[in-house]
N, C-alpha and C. Protein backbone atom coordinates (compact mmCIF):
# COMPACT_ATOMS: atom_id res chain seq x y z
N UNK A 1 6.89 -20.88 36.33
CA UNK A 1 6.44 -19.57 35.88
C UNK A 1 7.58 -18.58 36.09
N UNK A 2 8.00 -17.56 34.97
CA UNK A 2 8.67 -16.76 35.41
C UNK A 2 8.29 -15.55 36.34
N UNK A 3 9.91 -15.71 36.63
CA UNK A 3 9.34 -13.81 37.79
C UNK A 3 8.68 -12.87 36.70
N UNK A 4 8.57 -12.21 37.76
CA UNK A 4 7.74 -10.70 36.95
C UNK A 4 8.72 -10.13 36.70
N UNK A 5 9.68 -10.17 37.02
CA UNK A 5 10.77 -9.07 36.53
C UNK A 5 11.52 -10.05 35.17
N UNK A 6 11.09 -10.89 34.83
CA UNK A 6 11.88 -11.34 34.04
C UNK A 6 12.20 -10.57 32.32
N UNK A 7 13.37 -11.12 32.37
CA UNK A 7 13.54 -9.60 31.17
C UNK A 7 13.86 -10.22 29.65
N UNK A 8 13.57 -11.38 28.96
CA UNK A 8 14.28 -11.77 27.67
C UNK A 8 15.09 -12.23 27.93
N UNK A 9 16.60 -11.83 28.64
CA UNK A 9 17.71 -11.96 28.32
C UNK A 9 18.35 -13.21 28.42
N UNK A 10 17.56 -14.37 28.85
CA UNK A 10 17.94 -15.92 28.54
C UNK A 10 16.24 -16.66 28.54
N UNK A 11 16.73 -17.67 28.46
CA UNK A 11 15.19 -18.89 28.37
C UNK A 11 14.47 -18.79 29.58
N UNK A 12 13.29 -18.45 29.69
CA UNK A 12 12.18 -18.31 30.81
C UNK A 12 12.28 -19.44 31.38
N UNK A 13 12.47 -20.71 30.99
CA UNK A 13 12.06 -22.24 31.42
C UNK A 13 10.55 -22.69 31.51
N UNK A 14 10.05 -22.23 30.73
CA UNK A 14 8.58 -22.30 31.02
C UNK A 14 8.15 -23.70 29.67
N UNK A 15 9.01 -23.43 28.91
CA UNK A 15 9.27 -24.67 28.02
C UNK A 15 8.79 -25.80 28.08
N UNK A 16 8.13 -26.71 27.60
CA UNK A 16 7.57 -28.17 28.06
C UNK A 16 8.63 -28.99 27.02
N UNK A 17 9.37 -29.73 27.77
CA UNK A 17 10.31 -30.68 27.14
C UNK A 17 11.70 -29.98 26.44
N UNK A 18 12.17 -30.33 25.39
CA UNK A 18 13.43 -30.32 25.11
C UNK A 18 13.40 -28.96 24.14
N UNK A 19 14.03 -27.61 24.43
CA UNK A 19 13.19 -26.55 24.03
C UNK A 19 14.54 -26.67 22.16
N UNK A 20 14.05 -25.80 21.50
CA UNK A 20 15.14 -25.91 20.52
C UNK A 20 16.25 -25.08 20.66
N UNK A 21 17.13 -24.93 20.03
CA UNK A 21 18.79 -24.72 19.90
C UNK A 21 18.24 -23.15 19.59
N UNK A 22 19.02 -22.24 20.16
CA UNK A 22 19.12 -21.14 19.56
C UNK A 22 19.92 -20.60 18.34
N UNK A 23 19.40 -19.94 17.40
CA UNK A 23 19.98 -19.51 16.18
C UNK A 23 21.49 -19.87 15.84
N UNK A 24 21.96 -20.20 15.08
CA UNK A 24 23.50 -20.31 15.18
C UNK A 24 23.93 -19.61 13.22
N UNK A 25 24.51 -18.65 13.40
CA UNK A 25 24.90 -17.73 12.71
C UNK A 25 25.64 -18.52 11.33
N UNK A 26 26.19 -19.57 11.72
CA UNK A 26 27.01 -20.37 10.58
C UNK A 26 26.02 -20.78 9.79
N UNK A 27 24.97 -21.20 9.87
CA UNK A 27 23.29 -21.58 9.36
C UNK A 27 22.94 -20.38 8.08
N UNK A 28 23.74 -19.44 8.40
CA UNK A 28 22.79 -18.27 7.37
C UNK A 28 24.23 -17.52 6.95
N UNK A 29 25.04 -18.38 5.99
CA UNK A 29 26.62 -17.79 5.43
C UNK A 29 26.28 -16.42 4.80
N UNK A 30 27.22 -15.30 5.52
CA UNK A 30 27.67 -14.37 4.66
C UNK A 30 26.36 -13.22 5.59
N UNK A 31 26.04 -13.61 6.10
CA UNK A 31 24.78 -12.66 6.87
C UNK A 31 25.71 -11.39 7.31
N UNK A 32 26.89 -11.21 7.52
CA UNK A 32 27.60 -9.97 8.06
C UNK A 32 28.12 -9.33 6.90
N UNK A 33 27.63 -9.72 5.26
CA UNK A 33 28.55 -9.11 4.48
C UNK A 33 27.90 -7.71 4.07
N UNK A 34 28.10 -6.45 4.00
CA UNK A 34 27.60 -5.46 3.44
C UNK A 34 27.12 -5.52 1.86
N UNK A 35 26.21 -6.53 1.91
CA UNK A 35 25.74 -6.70 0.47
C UNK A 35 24.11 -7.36 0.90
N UNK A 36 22.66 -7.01 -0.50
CA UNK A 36 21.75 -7.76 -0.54
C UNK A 36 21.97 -9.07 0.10
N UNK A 37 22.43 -9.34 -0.65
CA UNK A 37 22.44 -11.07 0.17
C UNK A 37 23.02 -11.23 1.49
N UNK A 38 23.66 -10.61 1.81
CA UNK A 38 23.50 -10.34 3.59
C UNK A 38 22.85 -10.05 4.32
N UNK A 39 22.41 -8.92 3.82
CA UNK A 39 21.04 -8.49 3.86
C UNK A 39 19.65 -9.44 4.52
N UNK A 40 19.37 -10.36 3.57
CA UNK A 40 18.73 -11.45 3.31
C UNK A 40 18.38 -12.69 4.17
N UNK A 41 19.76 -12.69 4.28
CA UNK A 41 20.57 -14.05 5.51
C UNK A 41 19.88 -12.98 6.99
N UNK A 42 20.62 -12.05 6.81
CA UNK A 42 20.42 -11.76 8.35
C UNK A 42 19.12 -11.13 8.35
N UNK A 43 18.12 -10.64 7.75
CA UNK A 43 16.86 -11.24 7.90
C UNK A 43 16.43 -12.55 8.40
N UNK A 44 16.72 -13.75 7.16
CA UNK A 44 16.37 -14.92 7.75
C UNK A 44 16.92 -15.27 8.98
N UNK A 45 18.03 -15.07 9.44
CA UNK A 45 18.33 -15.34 11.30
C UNK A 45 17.67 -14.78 11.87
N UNK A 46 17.37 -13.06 12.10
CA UNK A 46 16.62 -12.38 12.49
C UNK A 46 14.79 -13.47 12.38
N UNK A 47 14.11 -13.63 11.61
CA UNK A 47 12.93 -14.42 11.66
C UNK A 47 13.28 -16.05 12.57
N UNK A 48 14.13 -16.18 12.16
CA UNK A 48 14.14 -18.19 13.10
C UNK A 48 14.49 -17.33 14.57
N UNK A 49 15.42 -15.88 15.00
CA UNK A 49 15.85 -15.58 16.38
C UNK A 49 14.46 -15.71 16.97
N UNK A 50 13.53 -15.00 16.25
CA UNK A 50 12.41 -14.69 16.78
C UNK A 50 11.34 -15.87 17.01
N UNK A 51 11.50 -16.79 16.37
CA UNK A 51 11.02 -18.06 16.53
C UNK A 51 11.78 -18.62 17.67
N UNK A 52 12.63 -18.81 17.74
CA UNK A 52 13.15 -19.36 18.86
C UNK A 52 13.04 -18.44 20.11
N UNK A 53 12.65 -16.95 20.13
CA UNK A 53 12.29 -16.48 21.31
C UNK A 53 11.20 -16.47 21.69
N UNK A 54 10.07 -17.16 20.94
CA UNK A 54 8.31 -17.32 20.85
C UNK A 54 8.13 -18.63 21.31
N UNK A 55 9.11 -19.66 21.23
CA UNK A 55 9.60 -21.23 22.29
C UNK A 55 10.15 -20.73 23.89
N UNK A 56 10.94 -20.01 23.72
CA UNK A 56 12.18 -19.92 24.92
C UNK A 56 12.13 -18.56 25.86
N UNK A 57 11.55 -17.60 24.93
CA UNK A 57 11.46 -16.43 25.63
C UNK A 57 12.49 -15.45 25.53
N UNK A 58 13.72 -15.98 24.98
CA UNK A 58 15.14 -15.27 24.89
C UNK A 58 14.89 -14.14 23.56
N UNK A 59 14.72 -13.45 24.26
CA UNK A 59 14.93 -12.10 22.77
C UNK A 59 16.41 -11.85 22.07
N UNK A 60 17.56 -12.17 22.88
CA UNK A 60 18.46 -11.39 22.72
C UNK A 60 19.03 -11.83 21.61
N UNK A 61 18.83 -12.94 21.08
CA UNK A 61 19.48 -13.05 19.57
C UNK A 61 18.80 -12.26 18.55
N UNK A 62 17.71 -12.13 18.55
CA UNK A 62 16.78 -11.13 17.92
C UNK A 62 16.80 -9.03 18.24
N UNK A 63 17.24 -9.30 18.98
CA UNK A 63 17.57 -7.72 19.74
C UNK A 63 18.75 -7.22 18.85
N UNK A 64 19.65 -8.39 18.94
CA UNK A 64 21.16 -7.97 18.84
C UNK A 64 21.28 -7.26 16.94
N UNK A 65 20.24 -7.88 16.37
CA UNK A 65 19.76 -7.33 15.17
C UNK A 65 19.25 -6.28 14.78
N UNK A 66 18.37 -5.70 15.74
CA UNK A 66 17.30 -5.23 15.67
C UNK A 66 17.67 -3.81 16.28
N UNK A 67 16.94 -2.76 15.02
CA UNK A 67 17.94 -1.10 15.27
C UNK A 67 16.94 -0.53 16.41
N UNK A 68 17.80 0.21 17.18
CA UNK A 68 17.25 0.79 18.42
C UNK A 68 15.60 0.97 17.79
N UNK A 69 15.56 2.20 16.64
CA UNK A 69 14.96 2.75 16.29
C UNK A 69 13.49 1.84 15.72
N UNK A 70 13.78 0.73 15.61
CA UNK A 70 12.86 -0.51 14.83
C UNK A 70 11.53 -0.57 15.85
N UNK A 71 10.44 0.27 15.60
CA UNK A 71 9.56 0.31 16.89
C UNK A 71 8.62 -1.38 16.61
N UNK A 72 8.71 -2.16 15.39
CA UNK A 72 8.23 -2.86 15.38
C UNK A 72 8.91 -4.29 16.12
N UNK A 73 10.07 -4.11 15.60
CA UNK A 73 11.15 -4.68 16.59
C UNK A 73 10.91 -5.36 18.66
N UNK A 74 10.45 -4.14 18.81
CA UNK A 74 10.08 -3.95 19.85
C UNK A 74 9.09 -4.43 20.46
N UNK A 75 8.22 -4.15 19.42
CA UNK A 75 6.72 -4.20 19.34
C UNK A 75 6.35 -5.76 20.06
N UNK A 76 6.92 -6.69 19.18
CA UNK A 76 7.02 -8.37 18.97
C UNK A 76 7.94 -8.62 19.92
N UNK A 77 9.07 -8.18 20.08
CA UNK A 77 9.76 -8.45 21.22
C UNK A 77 9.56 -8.56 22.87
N UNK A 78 9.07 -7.31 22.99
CA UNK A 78 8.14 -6.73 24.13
C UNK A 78 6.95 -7.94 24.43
N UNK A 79 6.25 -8.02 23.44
CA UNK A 79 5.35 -9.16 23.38
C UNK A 79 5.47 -10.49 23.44
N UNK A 80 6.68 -11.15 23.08
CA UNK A 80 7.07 -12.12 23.52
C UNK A 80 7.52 -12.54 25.23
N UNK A 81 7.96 -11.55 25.79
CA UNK A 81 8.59 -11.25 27.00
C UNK A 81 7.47 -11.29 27.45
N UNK A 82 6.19 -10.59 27.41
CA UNK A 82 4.88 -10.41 28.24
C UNK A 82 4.20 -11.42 28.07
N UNK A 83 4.44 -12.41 27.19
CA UNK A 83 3.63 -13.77 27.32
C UNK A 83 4.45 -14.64 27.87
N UNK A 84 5.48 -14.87 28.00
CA UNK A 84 6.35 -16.01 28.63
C UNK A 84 5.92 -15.48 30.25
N UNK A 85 5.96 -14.44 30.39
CA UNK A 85 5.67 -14.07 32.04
C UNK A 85 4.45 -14.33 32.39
N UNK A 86 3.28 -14.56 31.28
CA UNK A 86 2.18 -15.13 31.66
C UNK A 86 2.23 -16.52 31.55
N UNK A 87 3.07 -16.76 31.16
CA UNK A 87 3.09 -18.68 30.97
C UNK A 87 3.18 -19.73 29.75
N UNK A 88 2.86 -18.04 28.80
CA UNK A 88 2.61 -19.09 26.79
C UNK A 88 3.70 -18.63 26.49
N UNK A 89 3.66 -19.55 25.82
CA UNK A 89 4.97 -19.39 24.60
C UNK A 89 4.32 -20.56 23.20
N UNK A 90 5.21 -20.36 22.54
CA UNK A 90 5.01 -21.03 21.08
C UNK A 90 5.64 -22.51 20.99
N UNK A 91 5.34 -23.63 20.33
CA UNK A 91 5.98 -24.65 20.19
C UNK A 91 6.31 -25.28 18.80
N UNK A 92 6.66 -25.98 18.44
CA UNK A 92 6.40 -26.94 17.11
C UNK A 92 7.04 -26.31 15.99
N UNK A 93 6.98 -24.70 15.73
CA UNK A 93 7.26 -24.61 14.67
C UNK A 93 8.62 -24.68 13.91
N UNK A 94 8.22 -25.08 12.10
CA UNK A 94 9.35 -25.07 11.62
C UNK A 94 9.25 -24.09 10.12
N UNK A 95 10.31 -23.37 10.39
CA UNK A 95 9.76 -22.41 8.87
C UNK A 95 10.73 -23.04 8.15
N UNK A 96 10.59 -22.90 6.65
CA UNK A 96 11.37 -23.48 5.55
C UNK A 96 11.24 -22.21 4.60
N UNK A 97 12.49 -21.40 4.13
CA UNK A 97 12.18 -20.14 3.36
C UNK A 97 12.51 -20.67 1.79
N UNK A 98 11.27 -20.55 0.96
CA UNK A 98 11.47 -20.56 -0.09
C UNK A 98 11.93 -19.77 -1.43
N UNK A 99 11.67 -18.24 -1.11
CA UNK A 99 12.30 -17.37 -2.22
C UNK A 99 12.47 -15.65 -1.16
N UNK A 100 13.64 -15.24 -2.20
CA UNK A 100 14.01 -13.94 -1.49
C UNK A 100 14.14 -12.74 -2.55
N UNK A 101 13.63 -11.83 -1.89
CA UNK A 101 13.82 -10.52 -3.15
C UNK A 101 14.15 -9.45 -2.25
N UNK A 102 15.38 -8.09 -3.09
CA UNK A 102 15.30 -6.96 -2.61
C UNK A 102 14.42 -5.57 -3.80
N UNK A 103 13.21 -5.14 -3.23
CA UNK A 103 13.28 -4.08 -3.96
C UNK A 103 13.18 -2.74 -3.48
N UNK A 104 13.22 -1.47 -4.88
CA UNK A 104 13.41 -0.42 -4.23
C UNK A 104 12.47 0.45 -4.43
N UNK A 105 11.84 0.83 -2.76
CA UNK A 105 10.74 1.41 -2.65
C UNK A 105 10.59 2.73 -2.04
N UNK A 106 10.37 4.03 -3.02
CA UNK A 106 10.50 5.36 -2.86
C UNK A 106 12.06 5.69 -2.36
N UNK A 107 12.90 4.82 -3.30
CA UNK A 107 14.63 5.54 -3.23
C UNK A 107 15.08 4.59 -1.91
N UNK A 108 14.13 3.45 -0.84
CA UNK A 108 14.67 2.76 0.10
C UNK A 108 14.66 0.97 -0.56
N UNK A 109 16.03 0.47 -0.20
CA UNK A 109 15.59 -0.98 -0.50
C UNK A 109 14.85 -1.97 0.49
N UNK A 110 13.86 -2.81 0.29
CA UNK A 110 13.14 -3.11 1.36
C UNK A 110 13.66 -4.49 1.02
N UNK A 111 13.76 -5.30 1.56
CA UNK A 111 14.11 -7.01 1.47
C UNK A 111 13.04 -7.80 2.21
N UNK A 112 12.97 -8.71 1.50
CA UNK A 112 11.72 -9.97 1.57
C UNK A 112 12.12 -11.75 1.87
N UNK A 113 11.48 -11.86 2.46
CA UNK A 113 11.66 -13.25 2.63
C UNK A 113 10.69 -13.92 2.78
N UNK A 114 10.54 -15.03 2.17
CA UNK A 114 9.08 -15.80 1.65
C UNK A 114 9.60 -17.44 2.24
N UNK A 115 8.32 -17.72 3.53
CA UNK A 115 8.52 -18.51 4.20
C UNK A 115 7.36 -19.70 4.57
N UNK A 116 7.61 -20.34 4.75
CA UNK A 116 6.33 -21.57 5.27
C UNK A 116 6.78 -22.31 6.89
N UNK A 117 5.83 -21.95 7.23
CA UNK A 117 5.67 -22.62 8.81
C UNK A 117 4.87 -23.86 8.70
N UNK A 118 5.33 -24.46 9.85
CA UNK A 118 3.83 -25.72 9.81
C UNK A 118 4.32 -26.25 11.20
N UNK A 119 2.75 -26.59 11.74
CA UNK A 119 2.75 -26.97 13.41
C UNK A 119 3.12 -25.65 14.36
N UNK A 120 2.74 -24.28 14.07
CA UNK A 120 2.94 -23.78 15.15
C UNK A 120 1.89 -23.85 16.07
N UNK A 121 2.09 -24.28 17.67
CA UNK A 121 0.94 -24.04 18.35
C UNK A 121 1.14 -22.85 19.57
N UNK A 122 0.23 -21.86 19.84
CA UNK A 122 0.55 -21.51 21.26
C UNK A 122 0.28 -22.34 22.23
N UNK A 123 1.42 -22.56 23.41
CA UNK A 123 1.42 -22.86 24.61
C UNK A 123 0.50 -22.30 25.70
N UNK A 124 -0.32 -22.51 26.15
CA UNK A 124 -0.74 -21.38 27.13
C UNK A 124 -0.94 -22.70 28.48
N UNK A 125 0.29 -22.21 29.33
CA UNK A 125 0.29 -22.70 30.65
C UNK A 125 0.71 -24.66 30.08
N UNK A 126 -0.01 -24.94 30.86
CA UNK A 126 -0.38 -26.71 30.38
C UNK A 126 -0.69 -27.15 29.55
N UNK A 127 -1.58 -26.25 28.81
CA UNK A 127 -2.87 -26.66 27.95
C UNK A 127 -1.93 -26.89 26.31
N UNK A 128 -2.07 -27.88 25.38
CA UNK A 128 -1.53 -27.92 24.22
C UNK A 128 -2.80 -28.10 23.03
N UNK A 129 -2.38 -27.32 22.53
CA UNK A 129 -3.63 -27.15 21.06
C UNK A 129 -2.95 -27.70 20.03
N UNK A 130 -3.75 -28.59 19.04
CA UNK A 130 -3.49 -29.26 17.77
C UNK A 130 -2.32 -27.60 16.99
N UNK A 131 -1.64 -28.56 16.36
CA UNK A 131 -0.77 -27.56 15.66
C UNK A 131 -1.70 -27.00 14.07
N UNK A 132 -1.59 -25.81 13.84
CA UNK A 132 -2.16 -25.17 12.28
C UNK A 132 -2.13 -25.41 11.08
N UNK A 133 -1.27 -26.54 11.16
CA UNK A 133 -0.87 -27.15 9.65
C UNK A 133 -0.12 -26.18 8.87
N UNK A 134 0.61 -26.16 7.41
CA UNK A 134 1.22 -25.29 6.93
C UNK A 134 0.24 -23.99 7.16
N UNK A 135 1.22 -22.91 6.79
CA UNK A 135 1.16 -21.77 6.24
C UNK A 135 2.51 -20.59 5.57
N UNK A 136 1.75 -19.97 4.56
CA UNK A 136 2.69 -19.47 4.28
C UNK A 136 2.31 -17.83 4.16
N UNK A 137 4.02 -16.97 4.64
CA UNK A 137 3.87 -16.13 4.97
C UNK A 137 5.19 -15.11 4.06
N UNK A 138 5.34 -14.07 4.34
CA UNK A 138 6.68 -13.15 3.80
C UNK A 138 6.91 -12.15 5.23
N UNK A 139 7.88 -12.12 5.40
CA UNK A 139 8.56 -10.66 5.96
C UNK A 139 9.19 -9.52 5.19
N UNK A 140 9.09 -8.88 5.52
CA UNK A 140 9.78 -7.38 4.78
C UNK A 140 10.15 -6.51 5.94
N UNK A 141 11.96 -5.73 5.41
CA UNK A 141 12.14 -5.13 6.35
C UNK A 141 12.81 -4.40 5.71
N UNK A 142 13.12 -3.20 6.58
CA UNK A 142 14.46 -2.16 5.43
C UNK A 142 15.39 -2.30 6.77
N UNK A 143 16.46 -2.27 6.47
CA UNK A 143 17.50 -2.79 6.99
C UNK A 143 18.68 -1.74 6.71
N UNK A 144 19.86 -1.55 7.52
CA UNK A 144 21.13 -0.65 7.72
C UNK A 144 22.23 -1.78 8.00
N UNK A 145 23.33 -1.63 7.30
CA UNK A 145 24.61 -2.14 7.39
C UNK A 145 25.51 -1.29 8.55
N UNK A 146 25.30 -1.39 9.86
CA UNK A 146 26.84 -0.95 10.70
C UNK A 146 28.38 -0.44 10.31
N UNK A 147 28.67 -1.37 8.91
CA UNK A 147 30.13 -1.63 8.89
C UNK A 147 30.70 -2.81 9.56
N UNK A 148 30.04 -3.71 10.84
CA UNK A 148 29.75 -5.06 11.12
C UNK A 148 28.67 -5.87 10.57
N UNK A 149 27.83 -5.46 11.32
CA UNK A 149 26.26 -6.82 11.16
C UNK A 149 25.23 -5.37 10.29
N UNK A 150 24.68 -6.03 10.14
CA UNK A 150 23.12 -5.69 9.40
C UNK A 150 21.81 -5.55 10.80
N UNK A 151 21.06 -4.19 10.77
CA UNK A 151 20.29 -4.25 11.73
C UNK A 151 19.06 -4.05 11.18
N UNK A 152 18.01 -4.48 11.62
CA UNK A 152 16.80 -4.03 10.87
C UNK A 152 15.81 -3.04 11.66
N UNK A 153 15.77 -1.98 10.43
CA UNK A 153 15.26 -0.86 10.89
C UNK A 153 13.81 -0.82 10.95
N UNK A 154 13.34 -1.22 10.33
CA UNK A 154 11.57 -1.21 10.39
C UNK A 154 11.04 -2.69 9.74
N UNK A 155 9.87 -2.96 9.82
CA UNK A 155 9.39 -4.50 9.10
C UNK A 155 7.99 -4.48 9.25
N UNK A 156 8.16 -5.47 8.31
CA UNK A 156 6.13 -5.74 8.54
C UNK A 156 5.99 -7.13 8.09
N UNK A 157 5.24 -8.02 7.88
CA UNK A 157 4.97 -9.04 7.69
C UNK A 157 3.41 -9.39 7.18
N UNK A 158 2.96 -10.69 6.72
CA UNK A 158 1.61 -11.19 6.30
C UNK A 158 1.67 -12.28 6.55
N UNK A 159 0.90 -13.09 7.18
CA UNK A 159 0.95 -14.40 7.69
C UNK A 159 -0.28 -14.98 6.67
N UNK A 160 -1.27 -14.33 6.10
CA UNK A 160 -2.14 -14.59 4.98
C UNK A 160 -2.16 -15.18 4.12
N UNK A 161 -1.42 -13.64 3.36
CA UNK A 161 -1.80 -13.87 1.59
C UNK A 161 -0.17 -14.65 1.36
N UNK A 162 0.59 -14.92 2.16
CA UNK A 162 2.28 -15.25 1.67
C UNK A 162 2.44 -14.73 0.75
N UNK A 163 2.76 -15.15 -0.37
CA UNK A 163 3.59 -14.38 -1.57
C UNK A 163 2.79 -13.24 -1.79
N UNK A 164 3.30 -11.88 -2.26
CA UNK A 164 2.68 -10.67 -2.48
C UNK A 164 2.34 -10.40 -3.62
């Protein structure tokens, strides 16, 4: 169990077995370029960071994305951190992204990513629950270019209806 003070900033260990690899940036080419399709990419890292911090507990590959200002950001982040300190975390899953769009909504571009999970289960403590079988979902986020990386400023998601 982690301490109470534990903060994101590496793997809780609360993990059962061989936890997965954290994000690796070469996986999602061109994610630092000041263009849509960078855009896009570093969305999709941004979604697997966060998967891998819903296994491991580590926010910080997901942080390092994510604009101060992004209260949703936070939101999920924060929440990940407060369940690993209770003992759950996430296992199994694997998303596979099938289509990507940017559009422009009231003069802002919002970017999308259209994804399918399958086998996520929550962990809670010992206990392991049958995995959910597919589902499919989208993220949307509006996003800011640095002049380095791409950060995402606000987001929302549907784990539902997937495609919009």
């Amino acid at each position: 169990m982690p301490r109470a003070d534990y903060d994101g900033s590496g793997p809780s260990g609360i993990y059962k077995g061989i936890p997965p690899a954290p994000p690796d940036p070469a996986d999602f080419p061109g994610m630092n370029e000041n263009t849509d399709a960078g855009a896009i990419q570093t969305l999709k890292y941004w979604d697997t960071a966060l998967n891998y911090a819903i296994a491991t507990g580590d926010v910080s590959y997901a942080r390092k994305y994510s604009a101060s200002e992004c209260e949703e950001c936070k939101n999920l982040l924060t929440t990940v951190i407060e369940r690993h300190k209770e003992g759950k975390y996430g296992k199994n899953q694997v998303t596979e992204y099938f289509e990507s769009e940017v559009e422009n909504i009231d003069n802002t571009k919002h970017y999308f990513i259209y994804g399918q999970t399958h086998g996520f289960v929550l962990m809670e403590k010992s206990k392991e629950g049958p995995p959910d079988g597919y589902s499919t979902y989208y993220r949307e986020a509006t996003m800011s270019h640095n002049g380095q990386i791409w950060l995402v400023l606000g987001m929302g998601y549907n784990f539902e209806k997937g495609k919009r």
